[in-house]
C-alpha atoms as a PDB file:
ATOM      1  CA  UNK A   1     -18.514   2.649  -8.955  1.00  0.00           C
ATOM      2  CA  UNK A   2     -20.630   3.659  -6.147  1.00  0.00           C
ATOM      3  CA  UNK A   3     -18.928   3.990  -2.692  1.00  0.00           C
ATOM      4  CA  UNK A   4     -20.048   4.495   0.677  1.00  0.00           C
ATOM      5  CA  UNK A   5     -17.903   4.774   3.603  1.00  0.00           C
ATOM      6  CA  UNK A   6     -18.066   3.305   6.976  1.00  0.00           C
ATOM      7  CA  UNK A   7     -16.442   3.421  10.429  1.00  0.00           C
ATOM      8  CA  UNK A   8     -13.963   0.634  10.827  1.00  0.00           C
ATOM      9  CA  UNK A   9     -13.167  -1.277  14.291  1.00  0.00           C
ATOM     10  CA  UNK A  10     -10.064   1.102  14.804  1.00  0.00           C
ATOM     11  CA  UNK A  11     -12.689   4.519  14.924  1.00  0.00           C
ATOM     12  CA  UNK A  12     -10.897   4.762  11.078  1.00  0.00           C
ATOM     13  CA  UNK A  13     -12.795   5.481   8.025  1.00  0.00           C
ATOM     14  CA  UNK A  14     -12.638   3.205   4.929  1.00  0.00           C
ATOM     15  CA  UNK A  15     -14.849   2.408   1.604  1.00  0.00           C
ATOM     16  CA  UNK A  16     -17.116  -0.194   0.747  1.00  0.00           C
ATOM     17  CA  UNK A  17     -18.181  -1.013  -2.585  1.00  0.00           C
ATOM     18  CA  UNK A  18     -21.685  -2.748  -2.762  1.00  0.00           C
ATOM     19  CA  UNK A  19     -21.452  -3.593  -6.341  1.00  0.00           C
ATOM     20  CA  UNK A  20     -18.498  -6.426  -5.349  1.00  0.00           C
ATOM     21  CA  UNK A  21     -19.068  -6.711  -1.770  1.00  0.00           C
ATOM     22  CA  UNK A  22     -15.878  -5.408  -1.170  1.00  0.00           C
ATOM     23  CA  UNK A  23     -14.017  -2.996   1.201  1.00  0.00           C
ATOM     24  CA  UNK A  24     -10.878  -1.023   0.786  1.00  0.00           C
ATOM     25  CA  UNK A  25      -9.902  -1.807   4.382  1.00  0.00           C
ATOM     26  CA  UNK A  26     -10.480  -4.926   6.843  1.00  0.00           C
ATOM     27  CA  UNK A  27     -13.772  -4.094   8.591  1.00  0.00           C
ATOM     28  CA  UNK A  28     -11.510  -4.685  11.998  1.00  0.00           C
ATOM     29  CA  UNK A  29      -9.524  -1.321  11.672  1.00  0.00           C
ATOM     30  CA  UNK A  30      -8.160   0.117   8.716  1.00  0.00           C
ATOM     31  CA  UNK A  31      -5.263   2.224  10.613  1.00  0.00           C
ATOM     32  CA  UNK A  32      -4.551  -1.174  12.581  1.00  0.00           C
ATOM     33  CA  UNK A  33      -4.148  -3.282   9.470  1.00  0.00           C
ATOM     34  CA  UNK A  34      -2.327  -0.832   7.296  1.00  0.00           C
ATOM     35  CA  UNK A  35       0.633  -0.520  10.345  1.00  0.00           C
ATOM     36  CA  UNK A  36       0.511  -4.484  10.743  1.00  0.00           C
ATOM     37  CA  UNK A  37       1.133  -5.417   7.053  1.00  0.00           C
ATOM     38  CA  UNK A  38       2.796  -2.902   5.090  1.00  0.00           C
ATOM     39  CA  UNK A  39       4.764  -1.023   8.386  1.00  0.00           C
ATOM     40  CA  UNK A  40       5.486  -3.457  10.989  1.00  0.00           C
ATOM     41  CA  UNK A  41       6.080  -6.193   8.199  1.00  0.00           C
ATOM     42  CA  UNK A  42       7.195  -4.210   5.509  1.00  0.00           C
ATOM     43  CA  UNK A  43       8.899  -1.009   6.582  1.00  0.00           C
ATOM     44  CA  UNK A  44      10.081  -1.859   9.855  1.00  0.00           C
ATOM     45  CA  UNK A  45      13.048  -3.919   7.908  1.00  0.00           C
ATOM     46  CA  UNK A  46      14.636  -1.012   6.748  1.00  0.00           C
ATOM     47  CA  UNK A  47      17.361   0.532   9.642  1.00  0.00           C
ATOM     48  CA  UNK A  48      16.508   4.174  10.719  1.00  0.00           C
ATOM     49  CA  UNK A  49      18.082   7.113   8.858  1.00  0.00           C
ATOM     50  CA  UNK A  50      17.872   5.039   5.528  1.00  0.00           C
ATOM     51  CA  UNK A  51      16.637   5.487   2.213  1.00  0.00           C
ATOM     52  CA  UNK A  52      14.095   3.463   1.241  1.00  0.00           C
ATOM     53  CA  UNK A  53      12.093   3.589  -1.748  1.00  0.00           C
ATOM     54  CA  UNK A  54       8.604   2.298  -2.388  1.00  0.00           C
ATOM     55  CA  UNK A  55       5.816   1.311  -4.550  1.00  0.00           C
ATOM     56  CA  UNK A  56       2.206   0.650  -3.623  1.00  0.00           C
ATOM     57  CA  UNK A  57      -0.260  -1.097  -5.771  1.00  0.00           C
ATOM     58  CA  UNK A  58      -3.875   0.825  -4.960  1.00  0.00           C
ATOM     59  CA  UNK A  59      -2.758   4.150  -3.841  1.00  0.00           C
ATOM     60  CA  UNK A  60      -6.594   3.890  -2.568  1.00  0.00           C
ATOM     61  CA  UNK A  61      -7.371   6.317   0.611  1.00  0.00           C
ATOM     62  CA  UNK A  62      -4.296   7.508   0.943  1.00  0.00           C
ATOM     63  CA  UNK A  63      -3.857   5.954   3.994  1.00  0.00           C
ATOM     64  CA  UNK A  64      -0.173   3.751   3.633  1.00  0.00           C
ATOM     65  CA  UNK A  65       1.250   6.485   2.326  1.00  0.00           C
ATOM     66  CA  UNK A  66       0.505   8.831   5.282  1.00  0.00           C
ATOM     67  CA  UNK A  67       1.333   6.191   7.887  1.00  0.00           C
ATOM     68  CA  UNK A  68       4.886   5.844   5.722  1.00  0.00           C
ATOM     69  CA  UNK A  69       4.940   9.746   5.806  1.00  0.00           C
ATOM     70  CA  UNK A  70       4.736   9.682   9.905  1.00  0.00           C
ATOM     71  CA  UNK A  71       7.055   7.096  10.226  1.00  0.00           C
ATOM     72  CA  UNK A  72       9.724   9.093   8.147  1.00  0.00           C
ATOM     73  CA  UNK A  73       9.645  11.784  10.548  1.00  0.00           C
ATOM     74  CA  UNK A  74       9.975   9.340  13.404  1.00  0.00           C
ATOM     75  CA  UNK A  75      12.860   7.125  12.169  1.00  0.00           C
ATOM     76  CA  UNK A  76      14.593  10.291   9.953  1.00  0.00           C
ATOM     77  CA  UNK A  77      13.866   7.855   6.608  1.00  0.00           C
ATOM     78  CA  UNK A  78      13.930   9.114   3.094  1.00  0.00           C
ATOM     79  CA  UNK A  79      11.274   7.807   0.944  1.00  0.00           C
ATOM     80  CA  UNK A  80      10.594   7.954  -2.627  1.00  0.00           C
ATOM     81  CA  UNK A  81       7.092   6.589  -3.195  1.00  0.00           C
ATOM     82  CA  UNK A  82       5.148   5.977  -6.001  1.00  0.00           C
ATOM     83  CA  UNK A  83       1.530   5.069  -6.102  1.00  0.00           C
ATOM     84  CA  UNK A  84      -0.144   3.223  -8.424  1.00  0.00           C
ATOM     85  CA  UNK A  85      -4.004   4.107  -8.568  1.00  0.00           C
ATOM     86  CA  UNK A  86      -5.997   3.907 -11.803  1.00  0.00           C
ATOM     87  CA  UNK A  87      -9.617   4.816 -10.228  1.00  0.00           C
ATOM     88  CA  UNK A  88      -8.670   7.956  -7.992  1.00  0.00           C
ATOM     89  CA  UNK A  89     -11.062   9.031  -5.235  1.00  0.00           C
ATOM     90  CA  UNK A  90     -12.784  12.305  -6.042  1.00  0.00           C
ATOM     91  CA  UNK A  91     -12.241  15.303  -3.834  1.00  0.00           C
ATOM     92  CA  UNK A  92     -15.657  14.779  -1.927  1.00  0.00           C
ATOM     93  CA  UNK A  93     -14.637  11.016  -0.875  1.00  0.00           C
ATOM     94  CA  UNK A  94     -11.241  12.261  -0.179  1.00  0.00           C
ATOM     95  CA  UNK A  95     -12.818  14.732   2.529  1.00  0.00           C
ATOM     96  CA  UNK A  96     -14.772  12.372   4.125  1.00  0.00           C
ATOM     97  CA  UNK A  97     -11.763  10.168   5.187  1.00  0.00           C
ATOM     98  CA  UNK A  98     -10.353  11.104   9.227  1.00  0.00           C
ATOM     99  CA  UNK A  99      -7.091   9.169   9.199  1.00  0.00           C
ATOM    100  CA  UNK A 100      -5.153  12.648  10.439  1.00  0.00           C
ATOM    101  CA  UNK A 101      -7.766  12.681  13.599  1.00  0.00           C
ATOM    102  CA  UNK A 102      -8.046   8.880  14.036  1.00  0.00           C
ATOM    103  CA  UNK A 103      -4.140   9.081  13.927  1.00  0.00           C
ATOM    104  CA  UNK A 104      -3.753  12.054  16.401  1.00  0.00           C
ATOM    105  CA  UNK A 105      -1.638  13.615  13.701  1.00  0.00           C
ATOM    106  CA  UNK A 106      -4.145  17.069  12.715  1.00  0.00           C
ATOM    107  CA  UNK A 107      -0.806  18.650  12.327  1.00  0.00           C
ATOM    108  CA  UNK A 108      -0.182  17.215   9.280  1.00  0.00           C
ATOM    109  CA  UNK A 109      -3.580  17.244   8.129  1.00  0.00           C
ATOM    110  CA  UNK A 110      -2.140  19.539   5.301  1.00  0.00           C
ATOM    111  CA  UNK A 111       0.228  17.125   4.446  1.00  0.00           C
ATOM    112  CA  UNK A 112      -2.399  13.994   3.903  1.00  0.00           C
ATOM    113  CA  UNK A 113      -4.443  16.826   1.743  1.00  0.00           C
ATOM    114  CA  UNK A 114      -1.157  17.097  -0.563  1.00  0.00           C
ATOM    115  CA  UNK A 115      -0.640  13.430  -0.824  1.00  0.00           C
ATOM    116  CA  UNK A 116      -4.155  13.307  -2.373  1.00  0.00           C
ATOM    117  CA  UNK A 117      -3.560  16.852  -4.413  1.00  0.00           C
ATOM    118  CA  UNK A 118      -0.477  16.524  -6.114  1.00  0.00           C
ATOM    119  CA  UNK A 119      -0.641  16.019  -9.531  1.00  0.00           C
ATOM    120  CA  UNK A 120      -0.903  12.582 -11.064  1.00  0.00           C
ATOM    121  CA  UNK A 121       2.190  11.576 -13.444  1.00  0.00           C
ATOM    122  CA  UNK A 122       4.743  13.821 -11.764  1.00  0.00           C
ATOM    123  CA  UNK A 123       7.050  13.878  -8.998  1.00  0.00           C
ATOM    124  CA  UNK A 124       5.637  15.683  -6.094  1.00  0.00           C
ATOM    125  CA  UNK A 125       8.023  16.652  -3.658  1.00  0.00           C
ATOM    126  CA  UNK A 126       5.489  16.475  -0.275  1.00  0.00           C
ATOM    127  CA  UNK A 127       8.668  17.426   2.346  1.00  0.00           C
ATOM    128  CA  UNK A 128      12.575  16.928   2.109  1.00  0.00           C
ATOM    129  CA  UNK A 129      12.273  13.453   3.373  1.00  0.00           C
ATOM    130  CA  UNK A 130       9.397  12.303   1.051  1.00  0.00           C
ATOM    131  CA  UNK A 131       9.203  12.337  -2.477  1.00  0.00           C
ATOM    132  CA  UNK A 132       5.936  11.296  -3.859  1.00  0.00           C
ATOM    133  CA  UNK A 133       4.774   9.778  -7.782  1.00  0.00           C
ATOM    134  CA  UNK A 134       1.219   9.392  -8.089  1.00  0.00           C
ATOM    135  CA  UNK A 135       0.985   7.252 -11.261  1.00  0.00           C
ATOM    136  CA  UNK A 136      -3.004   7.087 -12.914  1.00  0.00           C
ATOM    137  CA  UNK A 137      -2.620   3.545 -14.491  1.00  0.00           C
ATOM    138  CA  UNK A 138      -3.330  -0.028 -14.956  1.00  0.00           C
ATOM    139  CA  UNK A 139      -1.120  -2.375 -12.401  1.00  0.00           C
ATOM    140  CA  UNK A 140      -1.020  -4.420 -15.620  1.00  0.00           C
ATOM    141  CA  UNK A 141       0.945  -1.643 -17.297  1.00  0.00           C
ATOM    142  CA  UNK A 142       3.982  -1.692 -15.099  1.00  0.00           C
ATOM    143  CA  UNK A 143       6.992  -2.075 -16.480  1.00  0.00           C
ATOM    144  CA  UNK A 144       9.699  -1.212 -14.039  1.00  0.00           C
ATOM    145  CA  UNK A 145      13.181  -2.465 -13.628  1.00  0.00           C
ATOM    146  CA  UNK A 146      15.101  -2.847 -10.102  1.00  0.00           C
ATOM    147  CA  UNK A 147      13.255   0.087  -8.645  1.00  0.00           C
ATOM    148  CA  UNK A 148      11.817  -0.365  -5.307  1.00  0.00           C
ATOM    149  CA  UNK A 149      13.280  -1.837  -1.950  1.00  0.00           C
ATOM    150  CA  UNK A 150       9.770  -2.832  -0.914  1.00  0.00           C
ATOM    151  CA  UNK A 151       6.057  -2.984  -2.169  1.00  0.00           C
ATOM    152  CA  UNK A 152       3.224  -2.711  -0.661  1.00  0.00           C
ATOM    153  CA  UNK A 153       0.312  -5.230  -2.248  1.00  0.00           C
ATOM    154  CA  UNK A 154      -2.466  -3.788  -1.469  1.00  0.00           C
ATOM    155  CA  UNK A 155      -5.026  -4.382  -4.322  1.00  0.00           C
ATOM    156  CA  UNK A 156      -8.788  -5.513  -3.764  1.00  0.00           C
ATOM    157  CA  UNK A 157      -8.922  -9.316  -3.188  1.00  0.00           C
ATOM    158  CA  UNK A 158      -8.620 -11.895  -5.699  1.00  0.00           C
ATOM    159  CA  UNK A 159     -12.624 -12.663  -5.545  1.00  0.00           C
ATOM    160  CA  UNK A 160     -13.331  -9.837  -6.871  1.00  0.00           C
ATOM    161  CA  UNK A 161     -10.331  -8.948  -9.223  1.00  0.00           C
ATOM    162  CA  UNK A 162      -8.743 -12.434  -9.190  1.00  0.00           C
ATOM    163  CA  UNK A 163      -6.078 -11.262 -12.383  1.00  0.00           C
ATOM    164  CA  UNK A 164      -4.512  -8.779 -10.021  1.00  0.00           C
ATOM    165  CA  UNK A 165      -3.004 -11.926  -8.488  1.00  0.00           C
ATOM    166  CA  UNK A 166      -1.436 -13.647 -11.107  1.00  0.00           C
ATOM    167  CA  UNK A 167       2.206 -15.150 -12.046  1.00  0.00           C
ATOM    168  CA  UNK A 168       2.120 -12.215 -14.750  1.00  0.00           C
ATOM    169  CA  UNK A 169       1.685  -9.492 -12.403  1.00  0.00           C
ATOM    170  CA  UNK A 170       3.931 -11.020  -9.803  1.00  0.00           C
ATOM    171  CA  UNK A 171       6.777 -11.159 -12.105  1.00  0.00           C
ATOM    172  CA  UNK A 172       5.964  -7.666 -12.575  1.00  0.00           C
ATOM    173  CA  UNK A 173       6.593  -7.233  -8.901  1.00  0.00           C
ATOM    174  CA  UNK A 174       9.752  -9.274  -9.048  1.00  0.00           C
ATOM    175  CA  UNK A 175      11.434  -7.181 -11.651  1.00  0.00           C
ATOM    176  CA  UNK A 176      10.666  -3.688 -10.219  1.00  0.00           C
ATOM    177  CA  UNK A 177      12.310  -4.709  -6.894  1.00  0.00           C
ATOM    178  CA  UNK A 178      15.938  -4.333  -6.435  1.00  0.00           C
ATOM    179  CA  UNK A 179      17.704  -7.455  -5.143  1.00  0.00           C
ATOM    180  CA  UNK A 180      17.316  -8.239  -1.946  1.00  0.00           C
ATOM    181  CA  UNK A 181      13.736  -6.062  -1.948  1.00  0.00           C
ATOM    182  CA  UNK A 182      10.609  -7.078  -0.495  1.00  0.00           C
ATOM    183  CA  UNK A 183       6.612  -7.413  -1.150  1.00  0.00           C
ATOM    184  CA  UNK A 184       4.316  -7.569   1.962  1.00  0.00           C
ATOM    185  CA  UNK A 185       0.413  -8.088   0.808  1.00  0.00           C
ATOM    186  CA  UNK A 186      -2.612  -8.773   3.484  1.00  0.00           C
ATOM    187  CA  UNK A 187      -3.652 -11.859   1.452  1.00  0.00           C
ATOM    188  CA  UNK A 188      -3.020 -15.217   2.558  1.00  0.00           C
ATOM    189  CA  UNK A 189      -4.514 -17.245  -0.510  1.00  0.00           C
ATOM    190  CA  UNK A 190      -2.378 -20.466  -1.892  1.00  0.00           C
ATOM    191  CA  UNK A 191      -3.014 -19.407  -5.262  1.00  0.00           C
ATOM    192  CA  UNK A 192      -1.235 -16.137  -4.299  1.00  0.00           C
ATOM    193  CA  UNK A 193       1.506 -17.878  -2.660  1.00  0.00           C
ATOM    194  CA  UNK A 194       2.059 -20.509  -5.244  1.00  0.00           C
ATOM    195  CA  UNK A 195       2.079 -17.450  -8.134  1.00  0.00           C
ATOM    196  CA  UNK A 196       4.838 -15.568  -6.060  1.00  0.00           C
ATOM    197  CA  UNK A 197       6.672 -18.583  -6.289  1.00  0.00           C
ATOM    198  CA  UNK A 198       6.744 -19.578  -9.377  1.00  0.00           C
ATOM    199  CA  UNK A 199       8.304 -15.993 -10.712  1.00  0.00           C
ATOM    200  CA  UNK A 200      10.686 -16.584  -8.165  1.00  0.00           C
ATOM    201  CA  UNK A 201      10.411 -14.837  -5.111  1.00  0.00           C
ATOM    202  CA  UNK A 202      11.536 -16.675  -1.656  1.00  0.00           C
ATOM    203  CA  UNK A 203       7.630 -16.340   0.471  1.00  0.00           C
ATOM    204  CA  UNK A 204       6.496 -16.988   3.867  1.00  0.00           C
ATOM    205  CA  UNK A 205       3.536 -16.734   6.183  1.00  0.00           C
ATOM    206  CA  UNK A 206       3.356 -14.699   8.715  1.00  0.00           C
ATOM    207  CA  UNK A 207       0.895 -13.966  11.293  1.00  0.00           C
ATOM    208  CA  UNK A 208      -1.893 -11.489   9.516  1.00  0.00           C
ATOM    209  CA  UNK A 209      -3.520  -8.794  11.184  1.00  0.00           C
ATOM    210  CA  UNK A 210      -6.874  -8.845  13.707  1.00  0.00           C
ATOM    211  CA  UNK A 211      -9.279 -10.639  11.985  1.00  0.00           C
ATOM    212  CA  UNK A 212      -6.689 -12.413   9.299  1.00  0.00           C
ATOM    213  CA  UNK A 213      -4.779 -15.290  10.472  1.00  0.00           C
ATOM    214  CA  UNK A 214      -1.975 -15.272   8.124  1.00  0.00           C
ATOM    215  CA  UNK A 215      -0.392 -12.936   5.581  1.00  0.00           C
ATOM    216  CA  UNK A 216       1.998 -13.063   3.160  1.00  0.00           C
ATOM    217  CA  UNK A 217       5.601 -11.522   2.663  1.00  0.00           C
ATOM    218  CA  UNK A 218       8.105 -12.504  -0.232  1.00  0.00           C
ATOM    219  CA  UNK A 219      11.711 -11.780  -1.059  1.00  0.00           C
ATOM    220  CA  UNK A 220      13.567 -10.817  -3.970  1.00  0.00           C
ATOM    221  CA  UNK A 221      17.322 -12.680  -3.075  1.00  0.00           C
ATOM    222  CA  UNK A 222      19.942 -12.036  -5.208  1.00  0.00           C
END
């Protein structure tokens, strides 16, 4: 599908696919909404010097995981992260993306070039402190058992792929996590909300990022 990347409010790169009218990123900032929803409401509930292990739905850009991968080196975290991607960007979009710049972080430049390198299907160790599973598959396809601590939702919207939001792929979600675990997504919709809840998982609103009122988080509780 054709592609063709644009400068978000944040000075951050990002996609946009005319075909759907879609955008992998919120228009406002992509840097600014990936630390609002999947770090400052996700990851920032796990204490420093922990282990915490992850799973993103729409490895995308790249871009969550390389925030997470700062983050561990600030708060001494050890993450295991897989990413779920089943369209990966080719090695010409992945080189027009500037989050290491935008991010004053060029000295790890190297290490948001191995995130996007490492082979699909295998376990990629990208430093001591982050392990990293790049899986090339359908979301639909996921069958994983009391995995993952948290997960970050971050597939394209429901008006475009509207069965990516579903009770069956939220009880997907709910058995991967281990009890107690957590899913953080930027949507907002009550047809999201109402699916979470009917496989179970303990949801609330919380205040979205710039340009989103309201976002979603949900809990596994044992």
């Amino acid at each position: 599908m054709e592609k063709k990347v644009f400068i978000t409010g944040d000075g951050s790169t990002s996609f946009h696919l005319p075909k759907w009218k879609e955008q992998y990123h919120s228009k406002h900032g992509a840097i600014q909404e990936a630390y609002h929803v999947f770090i400052h409401s996700g990851l920032d509930l796990f204490k420093d010097n922990s282990t915490v292990s992850i799973l993103e739905i729409g490895f995308g850009t790249g871009l969550n995981a390389f925030i997470t991968y700062l983050e561990s080196k600030k708060r001494n975290l050890s993450i295991y992260y897989d990413g779920i991607e089943k369209f990966p960007l080719s090695e010409k979009e992945i080189t027009l993306l500037n989050y290491p710049k935008t991010l004053n972080a060029k000295n790890h430049k190297a290490i948001f070039e191995k995130l996007h390198l490492s082979k699909w299907d295998e376990l990629s160790e990208i430093d001591k402190q982050f392990r990293l599973t790049k899986r090339k598959k359908d979301f639909r396809d996921i069958n994983d058992i009391a995995k993952f601590d948290l997960i970050y939702y971050d597939a394209f919207g429901a008006r475009v792929q509207p069965e990516l939001w579903t009770e069956e792929l939220f009880k997907k979600m709910f058995l991967s996590l281990k009890n107690n675990g957590v899913l953080v997504t930027y949507s907002a919709k009550g047809s999201v909300r109402r699916a979470m809840l009917a496989v179970g998982f303990n949801v609330e609103k919380i205040p979205g990022p710039k340009g989103k009122r309201e976002m979603l988080r949900a809990f596994k509780k044992s």
